[in-house]
C-alpha atoms as a PDB file:
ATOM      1  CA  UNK A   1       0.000   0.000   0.000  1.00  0.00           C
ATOM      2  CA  UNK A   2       0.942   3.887  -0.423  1.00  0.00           C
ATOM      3  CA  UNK A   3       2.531   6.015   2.122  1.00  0.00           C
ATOM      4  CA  UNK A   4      -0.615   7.304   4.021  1.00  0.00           C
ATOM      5  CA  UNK A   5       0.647  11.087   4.009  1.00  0.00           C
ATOM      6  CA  UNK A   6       1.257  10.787  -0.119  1.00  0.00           C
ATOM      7  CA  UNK A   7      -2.188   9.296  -0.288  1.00  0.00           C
ATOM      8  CA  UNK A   8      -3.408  12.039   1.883  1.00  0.00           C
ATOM      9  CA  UNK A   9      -1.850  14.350  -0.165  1.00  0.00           C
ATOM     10  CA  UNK A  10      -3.485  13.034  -3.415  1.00  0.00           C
ATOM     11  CA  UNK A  11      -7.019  12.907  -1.431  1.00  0.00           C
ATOM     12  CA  UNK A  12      -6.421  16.915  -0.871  1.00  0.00           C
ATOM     13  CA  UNK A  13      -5.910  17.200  -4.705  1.00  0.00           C
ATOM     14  CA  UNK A  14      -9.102  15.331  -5.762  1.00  0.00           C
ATOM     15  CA  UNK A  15     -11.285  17.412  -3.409  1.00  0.00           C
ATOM     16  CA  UNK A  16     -10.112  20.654  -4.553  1.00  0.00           C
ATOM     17  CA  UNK A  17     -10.464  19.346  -7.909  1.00  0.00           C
ATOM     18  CA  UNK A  18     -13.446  17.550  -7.521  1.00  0.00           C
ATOM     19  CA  UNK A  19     -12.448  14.548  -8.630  1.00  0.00           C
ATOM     20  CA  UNK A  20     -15.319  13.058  -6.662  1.00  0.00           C
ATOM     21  CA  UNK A  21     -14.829   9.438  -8.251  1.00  0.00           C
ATOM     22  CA  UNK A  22     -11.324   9.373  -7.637  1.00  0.00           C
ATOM     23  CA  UNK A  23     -11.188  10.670  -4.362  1.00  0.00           C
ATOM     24  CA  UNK A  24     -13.582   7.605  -3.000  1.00  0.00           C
ATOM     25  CA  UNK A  25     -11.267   5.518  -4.259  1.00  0.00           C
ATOM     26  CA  UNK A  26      -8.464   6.958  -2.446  1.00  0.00           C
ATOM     27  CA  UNK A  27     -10.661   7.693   0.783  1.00  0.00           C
ATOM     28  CA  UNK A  28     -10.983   3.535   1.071  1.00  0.00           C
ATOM     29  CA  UNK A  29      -7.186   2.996   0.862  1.00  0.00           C
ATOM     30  CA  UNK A  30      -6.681   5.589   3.591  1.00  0.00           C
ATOM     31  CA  UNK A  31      -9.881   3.911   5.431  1.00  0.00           C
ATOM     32  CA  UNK A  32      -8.035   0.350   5.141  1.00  0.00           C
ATOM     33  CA  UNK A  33      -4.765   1.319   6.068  1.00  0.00           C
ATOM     34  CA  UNK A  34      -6.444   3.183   9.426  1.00  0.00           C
ATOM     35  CA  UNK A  35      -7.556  -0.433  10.157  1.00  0.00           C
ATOM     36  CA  UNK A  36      -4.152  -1.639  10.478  1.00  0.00           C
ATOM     37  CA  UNK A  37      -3.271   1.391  12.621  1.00  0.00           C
ATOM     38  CA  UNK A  38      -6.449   1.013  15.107  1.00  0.00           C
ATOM     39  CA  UNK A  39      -6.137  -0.042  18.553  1.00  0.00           C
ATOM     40  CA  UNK A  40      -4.476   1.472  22.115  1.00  0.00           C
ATOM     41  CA  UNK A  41      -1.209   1.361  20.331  1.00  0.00           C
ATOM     42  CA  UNK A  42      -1.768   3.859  17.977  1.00  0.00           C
ATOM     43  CA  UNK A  43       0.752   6.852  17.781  1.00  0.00           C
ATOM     44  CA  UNK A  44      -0.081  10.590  18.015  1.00  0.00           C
ATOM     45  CA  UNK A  45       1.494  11.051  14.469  1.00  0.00           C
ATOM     46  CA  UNK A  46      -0.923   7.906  12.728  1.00  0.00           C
ATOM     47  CA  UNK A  47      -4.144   9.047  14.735  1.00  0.00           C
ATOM     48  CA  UNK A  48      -3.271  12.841  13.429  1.00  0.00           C
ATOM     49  CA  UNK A  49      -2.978  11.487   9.878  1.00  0.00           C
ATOM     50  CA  UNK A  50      -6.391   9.406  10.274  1.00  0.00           C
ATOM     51  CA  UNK A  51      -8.548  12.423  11.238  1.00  0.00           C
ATOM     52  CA  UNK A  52      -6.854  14.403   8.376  1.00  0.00           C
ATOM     53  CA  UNK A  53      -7.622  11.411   5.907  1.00  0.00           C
ATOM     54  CA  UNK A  54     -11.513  11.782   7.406  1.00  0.00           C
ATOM     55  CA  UNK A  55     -11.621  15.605   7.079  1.00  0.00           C
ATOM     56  CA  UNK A  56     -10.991  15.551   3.552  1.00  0.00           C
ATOM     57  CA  UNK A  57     -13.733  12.949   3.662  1.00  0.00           C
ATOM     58  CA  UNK A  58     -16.043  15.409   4.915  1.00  0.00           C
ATOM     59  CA  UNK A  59     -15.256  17.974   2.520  1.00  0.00           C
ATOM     60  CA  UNK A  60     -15.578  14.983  -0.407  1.00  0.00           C
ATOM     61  CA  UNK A  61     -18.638  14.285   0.383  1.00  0.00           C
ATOM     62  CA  UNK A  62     -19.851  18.310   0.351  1.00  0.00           C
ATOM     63  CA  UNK A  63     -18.636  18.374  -3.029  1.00  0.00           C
ATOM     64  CA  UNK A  64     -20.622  14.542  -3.788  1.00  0.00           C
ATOM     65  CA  UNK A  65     -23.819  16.379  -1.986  1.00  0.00           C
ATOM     66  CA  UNK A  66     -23.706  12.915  -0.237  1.00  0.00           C
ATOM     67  CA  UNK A  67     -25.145  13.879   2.758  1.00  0.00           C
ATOM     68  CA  UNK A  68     -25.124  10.308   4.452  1.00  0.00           C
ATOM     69  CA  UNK A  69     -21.325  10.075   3.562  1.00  0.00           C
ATOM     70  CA  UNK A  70     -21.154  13.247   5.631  1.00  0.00           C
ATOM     71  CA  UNK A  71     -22.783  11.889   8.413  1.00  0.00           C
ATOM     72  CA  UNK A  72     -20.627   8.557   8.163  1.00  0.00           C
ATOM     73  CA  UNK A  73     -17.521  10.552   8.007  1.00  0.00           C
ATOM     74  CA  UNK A  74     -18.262  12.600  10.765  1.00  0.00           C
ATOM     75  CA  UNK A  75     -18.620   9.869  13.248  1.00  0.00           C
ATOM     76  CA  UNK A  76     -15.581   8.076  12.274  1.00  0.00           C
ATOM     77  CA  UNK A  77     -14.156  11.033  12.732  1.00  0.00           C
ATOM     78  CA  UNK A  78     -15.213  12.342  16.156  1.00  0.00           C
ATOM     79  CA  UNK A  79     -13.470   9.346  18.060  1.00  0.00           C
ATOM     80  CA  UNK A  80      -9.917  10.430  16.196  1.00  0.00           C
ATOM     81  CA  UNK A  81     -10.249  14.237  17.454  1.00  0.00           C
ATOM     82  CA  UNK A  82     -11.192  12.672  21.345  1.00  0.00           C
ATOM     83  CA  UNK A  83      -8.021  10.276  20.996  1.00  0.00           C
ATOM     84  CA  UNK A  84      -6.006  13.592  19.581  1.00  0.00           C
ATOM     85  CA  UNK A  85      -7.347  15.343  22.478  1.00  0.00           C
ATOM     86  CA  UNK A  86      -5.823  12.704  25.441  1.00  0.00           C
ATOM     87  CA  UNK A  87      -2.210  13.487  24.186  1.00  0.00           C
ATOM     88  CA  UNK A  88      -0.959  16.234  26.403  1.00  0.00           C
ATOM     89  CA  UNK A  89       0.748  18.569  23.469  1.00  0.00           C
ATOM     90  CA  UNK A  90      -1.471  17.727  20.572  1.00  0.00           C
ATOM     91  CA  UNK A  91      -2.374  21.134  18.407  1.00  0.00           C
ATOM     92  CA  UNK A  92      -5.669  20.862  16.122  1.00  0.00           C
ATOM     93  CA  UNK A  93      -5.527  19.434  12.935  1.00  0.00           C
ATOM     94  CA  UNK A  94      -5.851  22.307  10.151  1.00  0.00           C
ATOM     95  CA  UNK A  95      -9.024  21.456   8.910  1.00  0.00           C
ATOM     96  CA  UNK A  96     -10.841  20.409  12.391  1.00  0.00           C
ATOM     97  CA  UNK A  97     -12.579  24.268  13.012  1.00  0.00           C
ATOM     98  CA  UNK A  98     -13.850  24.055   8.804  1.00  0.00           C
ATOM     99  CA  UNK A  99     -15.564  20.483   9.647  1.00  0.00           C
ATOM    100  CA  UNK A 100     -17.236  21.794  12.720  1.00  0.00           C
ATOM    101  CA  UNK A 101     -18.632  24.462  11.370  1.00  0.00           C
ATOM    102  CA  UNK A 102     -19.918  22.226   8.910  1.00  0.00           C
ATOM    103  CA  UNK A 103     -21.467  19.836  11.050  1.00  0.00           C
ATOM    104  CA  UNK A 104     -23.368  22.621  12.705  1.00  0.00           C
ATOM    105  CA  UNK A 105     -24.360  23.860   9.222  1.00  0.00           C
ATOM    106  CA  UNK A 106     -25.698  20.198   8.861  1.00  0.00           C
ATOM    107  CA  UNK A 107     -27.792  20.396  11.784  1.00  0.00           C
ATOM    108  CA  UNK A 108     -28.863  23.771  11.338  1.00  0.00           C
ATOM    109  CA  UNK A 109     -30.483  22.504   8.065  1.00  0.00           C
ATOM    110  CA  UNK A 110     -31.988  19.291   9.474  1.00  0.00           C
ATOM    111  CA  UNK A 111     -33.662  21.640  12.276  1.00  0.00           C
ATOM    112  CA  UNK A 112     -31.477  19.346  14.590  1.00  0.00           C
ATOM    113  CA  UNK A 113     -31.821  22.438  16.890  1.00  0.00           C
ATOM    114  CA  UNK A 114     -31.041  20.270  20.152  1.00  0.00           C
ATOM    115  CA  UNK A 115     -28.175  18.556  18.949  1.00  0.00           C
ATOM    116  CA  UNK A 116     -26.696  21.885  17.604  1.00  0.00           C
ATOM    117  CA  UNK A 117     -26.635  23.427  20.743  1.00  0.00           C
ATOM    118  CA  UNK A 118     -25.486  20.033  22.340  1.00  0.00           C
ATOM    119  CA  UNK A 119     -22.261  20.475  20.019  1.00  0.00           C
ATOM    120  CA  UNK A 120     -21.675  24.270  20.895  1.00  0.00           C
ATOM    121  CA  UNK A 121     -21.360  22.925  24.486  1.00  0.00           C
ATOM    122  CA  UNK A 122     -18.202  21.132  23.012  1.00  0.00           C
ATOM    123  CA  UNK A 123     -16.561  23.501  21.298  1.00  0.00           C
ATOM    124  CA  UNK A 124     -13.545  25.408  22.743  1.00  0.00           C
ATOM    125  CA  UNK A 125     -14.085  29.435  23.031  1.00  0.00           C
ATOM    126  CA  UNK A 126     -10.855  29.680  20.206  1.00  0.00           C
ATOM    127  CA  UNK A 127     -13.032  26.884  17.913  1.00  0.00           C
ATOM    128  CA  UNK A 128     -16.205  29.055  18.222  1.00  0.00           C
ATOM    129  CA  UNK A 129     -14.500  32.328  17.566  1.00  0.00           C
ATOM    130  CA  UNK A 130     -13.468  30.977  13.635  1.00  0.00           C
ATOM    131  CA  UNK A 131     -15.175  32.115  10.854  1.00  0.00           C
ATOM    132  CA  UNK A 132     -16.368  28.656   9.861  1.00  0.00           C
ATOM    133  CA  UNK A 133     -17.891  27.824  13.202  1.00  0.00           C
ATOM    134  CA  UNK A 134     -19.409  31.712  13.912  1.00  0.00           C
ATOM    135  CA  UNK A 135     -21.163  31.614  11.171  1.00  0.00           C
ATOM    136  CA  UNK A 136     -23.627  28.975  11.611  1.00  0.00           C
ATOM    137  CA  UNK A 137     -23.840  30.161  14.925  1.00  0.00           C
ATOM    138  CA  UNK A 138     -24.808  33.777  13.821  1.00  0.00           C
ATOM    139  CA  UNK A 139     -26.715  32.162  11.217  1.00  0.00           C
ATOM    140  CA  UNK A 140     -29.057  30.517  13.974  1.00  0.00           C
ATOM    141  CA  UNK A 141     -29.659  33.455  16.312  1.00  0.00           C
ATOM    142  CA  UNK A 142     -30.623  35.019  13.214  1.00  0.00           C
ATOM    143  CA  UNK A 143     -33.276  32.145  12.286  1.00  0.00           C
ATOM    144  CA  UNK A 144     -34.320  32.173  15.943  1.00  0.00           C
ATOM    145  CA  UNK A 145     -35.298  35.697  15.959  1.00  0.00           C
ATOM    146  CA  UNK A 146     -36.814  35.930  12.565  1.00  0.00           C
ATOM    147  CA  UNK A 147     -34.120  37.900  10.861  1.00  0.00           C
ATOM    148  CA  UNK A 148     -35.078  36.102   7.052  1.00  0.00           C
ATOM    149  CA  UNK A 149     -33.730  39.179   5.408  1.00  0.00           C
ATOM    150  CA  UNK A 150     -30.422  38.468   7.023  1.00  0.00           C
ATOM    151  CA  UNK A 151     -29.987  34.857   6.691  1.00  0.00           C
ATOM    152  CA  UNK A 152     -30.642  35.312   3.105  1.00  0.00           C
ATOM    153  CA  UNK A 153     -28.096  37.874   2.742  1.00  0.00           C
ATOM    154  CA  UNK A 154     -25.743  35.760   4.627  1.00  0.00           C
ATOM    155  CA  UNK A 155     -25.356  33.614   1.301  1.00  0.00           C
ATOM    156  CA  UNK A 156     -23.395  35.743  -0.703  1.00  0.00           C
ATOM    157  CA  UNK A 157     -20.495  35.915   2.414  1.00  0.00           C
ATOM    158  CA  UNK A 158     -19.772  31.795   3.033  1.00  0.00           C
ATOM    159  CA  UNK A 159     -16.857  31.606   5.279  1.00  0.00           C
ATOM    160  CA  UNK A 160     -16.007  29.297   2.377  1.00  0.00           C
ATOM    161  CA  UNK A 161     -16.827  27.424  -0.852  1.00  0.00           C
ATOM    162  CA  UNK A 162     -17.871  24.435   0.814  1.00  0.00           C
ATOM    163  CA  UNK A 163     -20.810  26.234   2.961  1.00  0.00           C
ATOM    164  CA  UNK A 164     -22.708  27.095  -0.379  1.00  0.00           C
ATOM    165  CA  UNK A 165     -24.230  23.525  -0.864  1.00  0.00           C
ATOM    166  CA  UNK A 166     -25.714  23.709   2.707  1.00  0.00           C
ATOM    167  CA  UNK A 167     -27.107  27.771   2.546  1.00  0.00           C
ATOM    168  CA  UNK A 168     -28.692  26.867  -0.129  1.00  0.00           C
ATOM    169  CA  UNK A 169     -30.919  23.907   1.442  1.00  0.00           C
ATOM    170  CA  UNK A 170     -31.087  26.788   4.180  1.00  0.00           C
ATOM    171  CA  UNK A 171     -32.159  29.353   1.948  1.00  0.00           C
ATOM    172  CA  UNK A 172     -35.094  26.794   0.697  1.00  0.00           C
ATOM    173  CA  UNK A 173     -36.310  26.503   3.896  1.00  0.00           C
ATOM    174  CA  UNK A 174     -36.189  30.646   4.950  1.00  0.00           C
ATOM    175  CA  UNK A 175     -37.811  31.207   1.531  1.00  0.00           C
ATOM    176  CA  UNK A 176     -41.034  28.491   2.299  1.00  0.00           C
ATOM    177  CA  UNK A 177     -41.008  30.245   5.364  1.00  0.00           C
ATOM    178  CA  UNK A 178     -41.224  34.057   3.739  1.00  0.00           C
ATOM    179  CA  UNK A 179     -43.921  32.920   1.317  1.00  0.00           C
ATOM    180  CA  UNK A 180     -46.061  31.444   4.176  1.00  0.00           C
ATOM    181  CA  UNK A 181     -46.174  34.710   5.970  1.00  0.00           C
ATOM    182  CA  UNK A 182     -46.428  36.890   2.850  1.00  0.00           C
ATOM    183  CA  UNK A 183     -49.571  34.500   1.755  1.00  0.00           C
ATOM    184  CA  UNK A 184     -51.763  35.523   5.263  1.00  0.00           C
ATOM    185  CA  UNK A 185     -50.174  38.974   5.108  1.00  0.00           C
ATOM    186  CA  UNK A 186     -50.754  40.289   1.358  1.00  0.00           C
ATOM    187  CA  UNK A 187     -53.830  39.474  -0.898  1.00  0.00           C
ATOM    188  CA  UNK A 188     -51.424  40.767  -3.579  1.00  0.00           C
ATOM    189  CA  UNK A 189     -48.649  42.459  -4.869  1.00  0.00           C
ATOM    190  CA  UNK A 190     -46.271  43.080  -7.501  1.00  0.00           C
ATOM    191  CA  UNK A 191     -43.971  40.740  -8.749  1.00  0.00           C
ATOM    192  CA  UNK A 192     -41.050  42.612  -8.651  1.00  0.00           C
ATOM    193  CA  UNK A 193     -41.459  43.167  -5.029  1.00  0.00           C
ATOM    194  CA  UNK A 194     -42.109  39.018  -4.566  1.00  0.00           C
ATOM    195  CA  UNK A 195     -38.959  38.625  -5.962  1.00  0.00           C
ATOM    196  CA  UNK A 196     -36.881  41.076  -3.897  1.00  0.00           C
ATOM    197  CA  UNK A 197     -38.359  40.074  -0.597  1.00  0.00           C
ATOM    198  CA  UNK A 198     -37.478  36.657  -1.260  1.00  0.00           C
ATOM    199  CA  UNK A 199     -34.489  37.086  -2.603  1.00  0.00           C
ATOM    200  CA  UNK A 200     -34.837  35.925  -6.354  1.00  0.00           C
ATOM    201  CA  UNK A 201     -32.636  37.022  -9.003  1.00  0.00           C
ATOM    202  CA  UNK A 202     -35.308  37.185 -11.504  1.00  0.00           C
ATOM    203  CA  UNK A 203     -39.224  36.649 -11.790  1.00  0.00           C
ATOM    204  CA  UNK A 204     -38.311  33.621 -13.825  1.00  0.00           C
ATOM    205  CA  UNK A 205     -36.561  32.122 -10.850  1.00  0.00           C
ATOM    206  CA  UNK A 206     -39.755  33.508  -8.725  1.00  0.00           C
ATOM    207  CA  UNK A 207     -42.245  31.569 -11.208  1.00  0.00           C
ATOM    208  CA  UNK A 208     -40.343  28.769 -11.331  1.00  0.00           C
ATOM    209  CA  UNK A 209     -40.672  28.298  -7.082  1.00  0.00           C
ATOM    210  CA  UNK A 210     -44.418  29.212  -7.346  1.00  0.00           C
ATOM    211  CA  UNK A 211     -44.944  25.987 -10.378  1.00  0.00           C
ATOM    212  CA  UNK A 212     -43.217  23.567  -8.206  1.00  0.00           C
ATOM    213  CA  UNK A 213     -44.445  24.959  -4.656  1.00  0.00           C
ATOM    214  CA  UNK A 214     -46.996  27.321  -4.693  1.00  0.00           C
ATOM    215  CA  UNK A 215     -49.443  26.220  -7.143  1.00  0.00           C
ATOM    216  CA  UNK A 216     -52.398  28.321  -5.837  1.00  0.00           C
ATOM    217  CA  UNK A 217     -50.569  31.486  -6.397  1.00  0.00           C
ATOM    218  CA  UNK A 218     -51.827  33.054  -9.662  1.00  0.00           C
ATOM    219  CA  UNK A 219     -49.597  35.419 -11.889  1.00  0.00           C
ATOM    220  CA  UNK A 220     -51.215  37.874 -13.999  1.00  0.00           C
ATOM    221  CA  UNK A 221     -50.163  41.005 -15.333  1.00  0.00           C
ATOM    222  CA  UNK A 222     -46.979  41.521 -13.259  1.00  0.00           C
ATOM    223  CA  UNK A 223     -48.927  41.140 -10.297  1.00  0.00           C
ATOM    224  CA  UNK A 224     -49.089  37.718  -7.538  1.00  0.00           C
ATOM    225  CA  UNK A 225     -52.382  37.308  -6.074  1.00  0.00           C
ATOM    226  CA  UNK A 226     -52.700  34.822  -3.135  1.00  0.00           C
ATOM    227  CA  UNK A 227     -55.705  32.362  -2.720  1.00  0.00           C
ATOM    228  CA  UNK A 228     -57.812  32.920   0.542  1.00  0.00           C
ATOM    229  CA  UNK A 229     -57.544  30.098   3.346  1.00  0.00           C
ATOM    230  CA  UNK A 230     -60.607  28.172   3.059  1.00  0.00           C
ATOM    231  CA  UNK A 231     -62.813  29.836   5.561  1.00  0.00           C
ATOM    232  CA  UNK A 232     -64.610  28.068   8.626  1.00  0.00           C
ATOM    233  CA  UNK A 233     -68.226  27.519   9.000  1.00  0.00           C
ATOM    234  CA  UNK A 234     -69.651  31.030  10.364  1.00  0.00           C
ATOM    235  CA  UNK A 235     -72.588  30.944  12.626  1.00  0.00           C
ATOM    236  CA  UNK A 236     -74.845  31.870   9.747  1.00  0.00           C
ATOM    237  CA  UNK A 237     -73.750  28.810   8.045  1.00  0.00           C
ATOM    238  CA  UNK A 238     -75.049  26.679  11.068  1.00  0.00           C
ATOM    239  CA  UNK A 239     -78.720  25.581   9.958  1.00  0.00           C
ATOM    240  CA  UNK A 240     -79.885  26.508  13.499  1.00  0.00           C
ATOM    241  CA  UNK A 241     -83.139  26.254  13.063  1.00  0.00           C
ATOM    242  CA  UNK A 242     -83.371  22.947  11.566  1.00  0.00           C
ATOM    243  CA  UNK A 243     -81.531  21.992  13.961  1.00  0.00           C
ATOM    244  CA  UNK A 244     -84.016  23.309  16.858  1.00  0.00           C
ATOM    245  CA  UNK A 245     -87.136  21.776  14.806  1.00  0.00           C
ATOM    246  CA  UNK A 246     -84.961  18.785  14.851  1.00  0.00           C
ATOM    247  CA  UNK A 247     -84.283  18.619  18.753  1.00  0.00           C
ATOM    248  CA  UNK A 248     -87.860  19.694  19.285  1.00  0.00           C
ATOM    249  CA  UNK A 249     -89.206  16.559  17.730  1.00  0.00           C
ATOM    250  CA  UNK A 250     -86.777  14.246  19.297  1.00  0.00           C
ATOM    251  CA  UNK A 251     -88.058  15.590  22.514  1.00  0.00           C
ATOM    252  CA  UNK A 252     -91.253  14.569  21.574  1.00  0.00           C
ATOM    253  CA  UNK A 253     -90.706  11.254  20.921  1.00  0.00           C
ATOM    254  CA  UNK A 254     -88.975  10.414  23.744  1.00  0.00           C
ATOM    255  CA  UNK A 255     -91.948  11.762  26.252  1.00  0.00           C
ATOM    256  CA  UNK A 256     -94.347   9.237  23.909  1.00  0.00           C
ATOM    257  CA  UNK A 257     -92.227   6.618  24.800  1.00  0.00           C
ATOM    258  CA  UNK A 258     -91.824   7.412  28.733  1.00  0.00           C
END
């Protein structure tokens, strides 16, 4: 087998080229030879190289969209960073701040709200001062307080590259939530304005959400009208006095019989 640092080193090269087939391939030789390295014997310098191996993992599987390789990743990589973290001088690996911040992007996503604060309990006061991990936390203040217009904005300043594929599942979600309230709030309105408050680039992009989402939206002449609720029964709906006459006779019955 390859030296495990010049297989690393080719791993790095796939994902920044995303060379997404060849960097599986290289990700299970590194995942073999960690295997053979596994066990209470294992030095600083192979466990450092492991979580490296992993990280780039991670990022692989950003670039795949392959969210259940992320998650598999992850947690074969968590028990690498607590083994790191039992050696007395044992510095972070480079990329260990990028994956947590990415993990908490993850949850944010998922609406894993619980286990996102459950990480932030983990995280060192240096680790949550990074760009990569204060941004998701920003991020979910934001969400928490309603600040839409923010989060949206928040897409076109990714800490990195990487972040994009995540914002944009996030940016799905803040937009469904937008049109709900705009759909109560508004009977209509312009188009144009539809598209800047939810953060379109175009009214083609804003049609093409309201075909595949909104289908009881109507477009017509530049302007978005929104379909009532369906409304309740009112009281004047309620055939009350059939309903007396009914009772009345019921009542009558029932003394017959007695």
């Amino acid at each position: 087998m390859a030296d495990p640092k010049s297989l690393i080193d080719t791993l790095s090269q796939q994902v920044q080229a995303s060379d997404i087939d060849g960097g599986k391939g290289t990700l299970t030789k590194l995942k073999i030879w960690m295997l053979e390295i596994s066990g209470p014997n294992a030095t600083q310098e192979s466990i450092t190289l492991a979580a490296t191996a992993l990280e780039l993992g991670v990022l692989l599987s950003v670039v795949d969209e392959d969210l259940d390789a992320f998650a598999r990743n992850l947690s074969q990589l968590k028990p690498y960073y607590a083994a790191l973290s039992s050696f007395a001088s044992s510095p972070a690996t480079d990329r260990k701040c990028h994956v947590l911040g990415l993990n908490l992007m993850h949850l944010l996503v998922d609406n894993r709200l619980s286990e996102f604060h459950a990480e932030l309990e983990l995280l060192t006061e240096n680790e949550a001062n990074t760009p990569y991990v204060s941004f998701p936390i920003t991020l979910e203040r934001q969400l928490m307080v309603g600040s839409y217009d923010e989060v949206l904005n928040a897409g076109s300043h990714v800490p990195d590259p990487s972040y994009v594929f995540f914002m944009d599942n996030l940016l799905e979600t803040v937009r469904d939530s937008i049109a709900d309230c705009v759909e109560v709030a508004y009977k209509s309105m312009k188009l144009t304005d539809a598209v800047t408050m939810m953060k379109f680039e175009s009214t083609e992009e804003l049609e093409e959400y309201i075909n595949e989402k909104r289908e009881d939206w109507i477009v017509e002449g530049g302007m978005l009208t929104f379909q009532p609720p369906p409304a309740g029964s009112k009281a004047v709906d309620i055939p009350s006095m059939n309903l007396i006459a009914q009772s009345l006779s019921y009542a009558t019955e029932l003394e017959r019989i007695v």
